[in-house]
Protein backbone atom coordinates (compact mmCIF):
# COMPACT_ATOMS: atom_id res chain seq x y z
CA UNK A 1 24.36 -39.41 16.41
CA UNK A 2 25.58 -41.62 13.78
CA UNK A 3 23.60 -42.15 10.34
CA UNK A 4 24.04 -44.53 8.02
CA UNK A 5 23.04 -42.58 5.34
CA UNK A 6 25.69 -39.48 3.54
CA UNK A 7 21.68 -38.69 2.03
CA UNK A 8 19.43 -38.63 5.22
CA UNK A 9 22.99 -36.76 6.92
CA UNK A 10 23.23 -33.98 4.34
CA UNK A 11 19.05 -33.57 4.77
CA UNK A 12 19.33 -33.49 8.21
CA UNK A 13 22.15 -30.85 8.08
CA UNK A 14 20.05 -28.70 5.49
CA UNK A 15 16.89 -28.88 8.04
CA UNK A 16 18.97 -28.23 11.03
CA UNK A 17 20.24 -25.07 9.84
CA UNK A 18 16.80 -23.81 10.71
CA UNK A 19 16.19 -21.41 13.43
CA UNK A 20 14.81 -23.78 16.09
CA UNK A 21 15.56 -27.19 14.60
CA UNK A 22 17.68 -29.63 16.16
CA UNK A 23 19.44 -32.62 15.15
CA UNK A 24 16.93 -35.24 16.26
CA UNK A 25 13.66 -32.74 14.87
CA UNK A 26 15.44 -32.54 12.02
CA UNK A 27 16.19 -36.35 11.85
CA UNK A 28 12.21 -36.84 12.63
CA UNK A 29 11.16 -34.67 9.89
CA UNK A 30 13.50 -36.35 7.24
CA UNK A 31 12.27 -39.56 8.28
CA UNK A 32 9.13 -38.19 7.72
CA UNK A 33 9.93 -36.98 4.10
CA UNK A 34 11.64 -40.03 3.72
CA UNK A 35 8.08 -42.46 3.70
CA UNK A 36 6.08 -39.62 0.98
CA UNK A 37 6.12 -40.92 -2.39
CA UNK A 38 8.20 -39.37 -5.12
CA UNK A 39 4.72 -37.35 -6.50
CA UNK A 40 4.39 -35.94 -2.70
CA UNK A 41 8.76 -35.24 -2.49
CA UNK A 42 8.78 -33.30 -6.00
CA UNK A 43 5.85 -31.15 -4.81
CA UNK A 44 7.17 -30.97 -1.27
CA UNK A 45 10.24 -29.25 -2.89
CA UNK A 46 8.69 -27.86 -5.76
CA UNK A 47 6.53 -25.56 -2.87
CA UNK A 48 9.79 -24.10 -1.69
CA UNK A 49 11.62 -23.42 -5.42
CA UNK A 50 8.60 -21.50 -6.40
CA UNK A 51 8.52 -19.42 -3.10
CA UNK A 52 11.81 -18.26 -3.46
CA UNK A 53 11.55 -17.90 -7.36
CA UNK A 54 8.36 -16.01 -7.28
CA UNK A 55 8.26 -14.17 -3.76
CA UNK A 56 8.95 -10.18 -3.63
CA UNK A 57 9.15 -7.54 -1.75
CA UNK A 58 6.00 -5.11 -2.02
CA UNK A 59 7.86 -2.12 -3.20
CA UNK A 60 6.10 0.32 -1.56
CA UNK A 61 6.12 -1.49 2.33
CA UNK A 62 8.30 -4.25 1.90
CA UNK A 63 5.89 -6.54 3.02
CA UNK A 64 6.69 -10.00 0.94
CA UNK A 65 3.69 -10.14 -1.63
CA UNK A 66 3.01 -12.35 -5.40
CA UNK A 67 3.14 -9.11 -7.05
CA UNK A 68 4.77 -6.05 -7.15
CA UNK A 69 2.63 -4.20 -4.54
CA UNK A 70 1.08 -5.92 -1.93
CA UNK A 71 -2.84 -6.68 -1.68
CA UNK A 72 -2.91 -4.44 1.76
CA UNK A 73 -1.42 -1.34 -0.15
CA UNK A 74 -2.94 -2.05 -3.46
CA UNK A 75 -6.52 -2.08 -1.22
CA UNK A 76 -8.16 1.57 -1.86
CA UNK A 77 -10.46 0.91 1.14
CA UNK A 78 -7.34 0.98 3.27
CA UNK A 79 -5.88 4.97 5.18
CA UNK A 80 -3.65 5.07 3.51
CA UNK A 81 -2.32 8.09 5.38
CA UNK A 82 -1.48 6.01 8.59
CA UNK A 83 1.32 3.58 8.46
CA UNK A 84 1.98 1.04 10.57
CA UNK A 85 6.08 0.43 11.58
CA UNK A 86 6.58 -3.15 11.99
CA UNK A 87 10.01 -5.49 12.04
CA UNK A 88 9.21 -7.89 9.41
CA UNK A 89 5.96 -10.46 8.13
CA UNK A 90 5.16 -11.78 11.20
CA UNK A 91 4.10 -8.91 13.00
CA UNK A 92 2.41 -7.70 9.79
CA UNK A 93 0.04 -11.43 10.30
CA UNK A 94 -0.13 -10.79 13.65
CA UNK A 95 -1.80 -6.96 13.67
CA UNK A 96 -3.88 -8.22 10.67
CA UNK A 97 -5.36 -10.99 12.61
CA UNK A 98 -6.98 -8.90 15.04
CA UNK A 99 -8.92 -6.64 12.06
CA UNK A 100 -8.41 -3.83 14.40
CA UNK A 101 -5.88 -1.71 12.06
CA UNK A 102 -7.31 -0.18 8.75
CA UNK A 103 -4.09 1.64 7.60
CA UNK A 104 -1.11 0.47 5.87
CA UNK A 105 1.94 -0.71 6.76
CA UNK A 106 6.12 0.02 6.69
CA UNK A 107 8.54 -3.39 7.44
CA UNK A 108 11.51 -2.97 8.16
CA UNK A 109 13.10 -6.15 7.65
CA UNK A 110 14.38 -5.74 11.23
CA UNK A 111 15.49 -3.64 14.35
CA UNK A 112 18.55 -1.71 15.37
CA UNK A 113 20.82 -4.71 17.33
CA UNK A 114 24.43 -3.10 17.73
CA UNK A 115 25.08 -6.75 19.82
CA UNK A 116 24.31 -8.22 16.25
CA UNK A 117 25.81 -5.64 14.01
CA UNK A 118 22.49 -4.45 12.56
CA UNK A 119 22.77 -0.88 12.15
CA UNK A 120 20.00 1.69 11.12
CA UNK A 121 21.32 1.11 7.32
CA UNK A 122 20.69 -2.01 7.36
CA UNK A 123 17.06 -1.69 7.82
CA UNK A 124 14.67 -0.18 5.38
CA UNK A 125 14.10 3.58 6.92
CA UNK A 126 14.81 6.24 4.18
CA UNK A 127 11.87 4.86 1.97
CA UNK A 128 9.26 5.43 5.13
CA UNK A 129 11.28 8.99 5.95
CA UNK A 130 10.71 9.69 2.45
CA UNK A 131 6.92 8.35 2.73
CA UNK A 132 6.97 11.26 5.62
CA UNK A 133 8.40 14.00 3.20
CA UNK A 134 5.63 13.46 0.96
CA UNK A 135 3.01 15.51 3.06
CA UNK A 136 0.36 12.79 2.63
CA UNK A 137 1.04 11.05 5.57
CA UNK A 138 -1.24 11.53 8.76
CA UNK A 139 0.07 9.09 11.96
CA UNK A 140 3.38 7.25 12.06
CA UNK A 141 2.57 4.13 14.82
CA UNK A 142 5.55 2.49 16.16
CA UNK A 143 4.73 -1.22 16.34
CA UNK A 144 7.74 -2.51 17.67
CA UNK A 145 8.35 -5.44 20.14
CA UNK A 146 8.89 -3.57 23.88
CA UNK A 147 12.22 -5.16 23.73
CA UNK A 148 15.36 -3.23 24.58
CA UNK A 149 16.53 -3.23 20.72
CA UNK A 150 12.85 -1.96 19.46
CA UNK A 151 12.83 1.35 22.50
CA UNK A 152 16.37 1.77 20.64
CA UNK A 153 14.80 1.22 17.17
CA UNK A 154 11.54 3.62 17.98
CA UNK A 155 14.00 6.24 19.84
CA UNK A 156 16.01 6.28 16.56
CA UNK A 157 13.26 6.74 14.10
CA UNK A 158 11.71 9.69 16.18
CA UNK A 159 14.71 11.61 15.76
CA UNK A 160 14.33 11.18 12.15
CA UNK A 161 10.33 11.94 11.85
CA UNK A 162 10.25 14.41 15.02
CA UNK A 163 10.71 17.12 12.07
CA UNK A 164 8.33 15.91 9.80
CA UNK A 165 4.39 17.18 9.78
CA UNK A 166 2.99 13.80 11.27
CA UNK A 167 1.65 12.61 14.31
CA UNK A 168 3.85 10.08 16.10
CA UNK A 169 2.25 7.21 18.33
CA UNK A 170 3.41 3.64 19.88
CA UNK A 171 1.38 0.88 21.04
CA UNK A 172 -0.38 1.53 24.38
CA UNK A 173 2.08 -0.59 26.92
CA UNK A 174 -0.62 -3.76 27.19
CA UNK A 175 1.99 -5.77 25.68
CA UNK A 176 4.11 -6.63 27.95
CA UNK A 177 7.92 -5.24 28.26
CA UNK A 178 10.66 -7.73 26.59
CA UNK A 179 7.71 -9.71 24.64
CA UNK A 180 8.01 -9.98 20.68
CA UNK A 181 5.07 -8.53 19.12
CA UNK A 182 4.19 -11.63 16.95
CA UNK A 183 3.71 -13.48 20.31
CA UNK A 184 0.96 -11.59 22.09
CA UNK A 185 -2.50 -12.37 21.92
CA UNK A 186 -4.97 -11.02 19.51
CA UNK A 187 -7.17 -9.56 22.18
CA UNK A 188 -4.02 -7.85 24.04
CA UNK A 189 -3.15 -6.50 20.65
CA UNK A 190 -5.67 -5.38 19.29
CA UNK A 191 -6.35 -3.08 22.16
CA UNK A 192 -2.98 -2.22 22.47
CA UNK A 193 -2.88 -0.59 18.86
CA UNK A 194 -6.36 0.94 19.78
CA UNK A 195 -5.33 2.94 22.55
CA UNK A 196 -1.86 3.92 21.00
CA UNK A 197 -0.96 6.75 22.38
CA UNK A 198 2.31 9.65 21.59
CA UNK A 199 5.48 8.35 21.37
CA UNK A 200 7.83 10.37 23.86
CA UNK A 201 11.24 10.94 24.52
């Protein structure tokens, strides 16, 4: 695909680089840009400079948040003595649209994936061990995708929490085996955190 344009290329490069954007999307999309005025550009752009200026890391989940703590941990009407383990935002969104979970949550900005050289310190564990250690903690739920790489992921963190005074449960098995998390349906679950049940061997 030939452009006669070293501008629309390099834009077109930049937006490809995006998980699940190809060369023509990516050529669409510019195009797209390409008719806004300069008002609608500079705001377009100015969106994504703030959000990485001015996004963090809640500091006690590390769910992304404005502030330093999150609005779902800085909410007293929240338990928090049940955490939720997630892999990252998305299944954070996902859990909260079904209003069926009331505790907290723990994201781990990933899962254990030797095939991708993500290793259990890559990941943010020791800071929800040490949430374990602190004896305010009631129920640990494993809310990982049923995916080969999140068994592996839940497997690893029960050998870490097995010791600890806490109740240990995963999602009941309504989502279906090798499905993401952030892809099932609200109704599936929502049940599915509802009838959690132990985590075993």
């Amino acid at each position: 695909m030939k452009i006669p344009s070293k501008h629309i290329e390099n834009a077109v490069e930049q937006l490809s680089s995006l998980p699940g954007i190809g060369k023509r999307t990516a050529l669409r999309l510019v195009l797209q840009i390409l008719n806004r005025s300069e008002g609608e550009i500079e705001q377009f752009s100015k969106a994504f400079t703030d959000m990485k200026l001015h996004v963090k890391k809640c500091t006690s989940c590390g769910n992304v948040s404005d502030t330093a703590v999150c609005s779902i941990c800085a909410d007293e009407k929240r338990d928090h003595s049940i955490i939720c383990v997630v892999e990252d935002i998305r299944d954070v969104l996902a859990i909260e649209s079904t209003e069926s979970f009331k505790g907290i949550y723990h994201v781990l900005d990933g899962i254990i994936s030797p095939m991708d050289g993500v290793g259990p310190s890559d990941l943010n564990i020791q800071t929800l061990i040490d949430k374990a250690d602190t004896g305010t903690i009631y129920e640990i739920i494993f809310a990982l995708s049923p995916t080969m790489e999140g068994d592996t992921t839940n497997f690893y963190l029960f050998k870490k929490l097995g010791d600890k005074n806490v109740m240990i449960t995963t999602l009941s098995r309504g989502v279906s085996a090798g499905t993401e998390l952030q892809y099932a349906d609200e109704i599936t679950l929502g049940r599915s955190l509802l009838q959690r049940q132990p985590f075993k061997m």
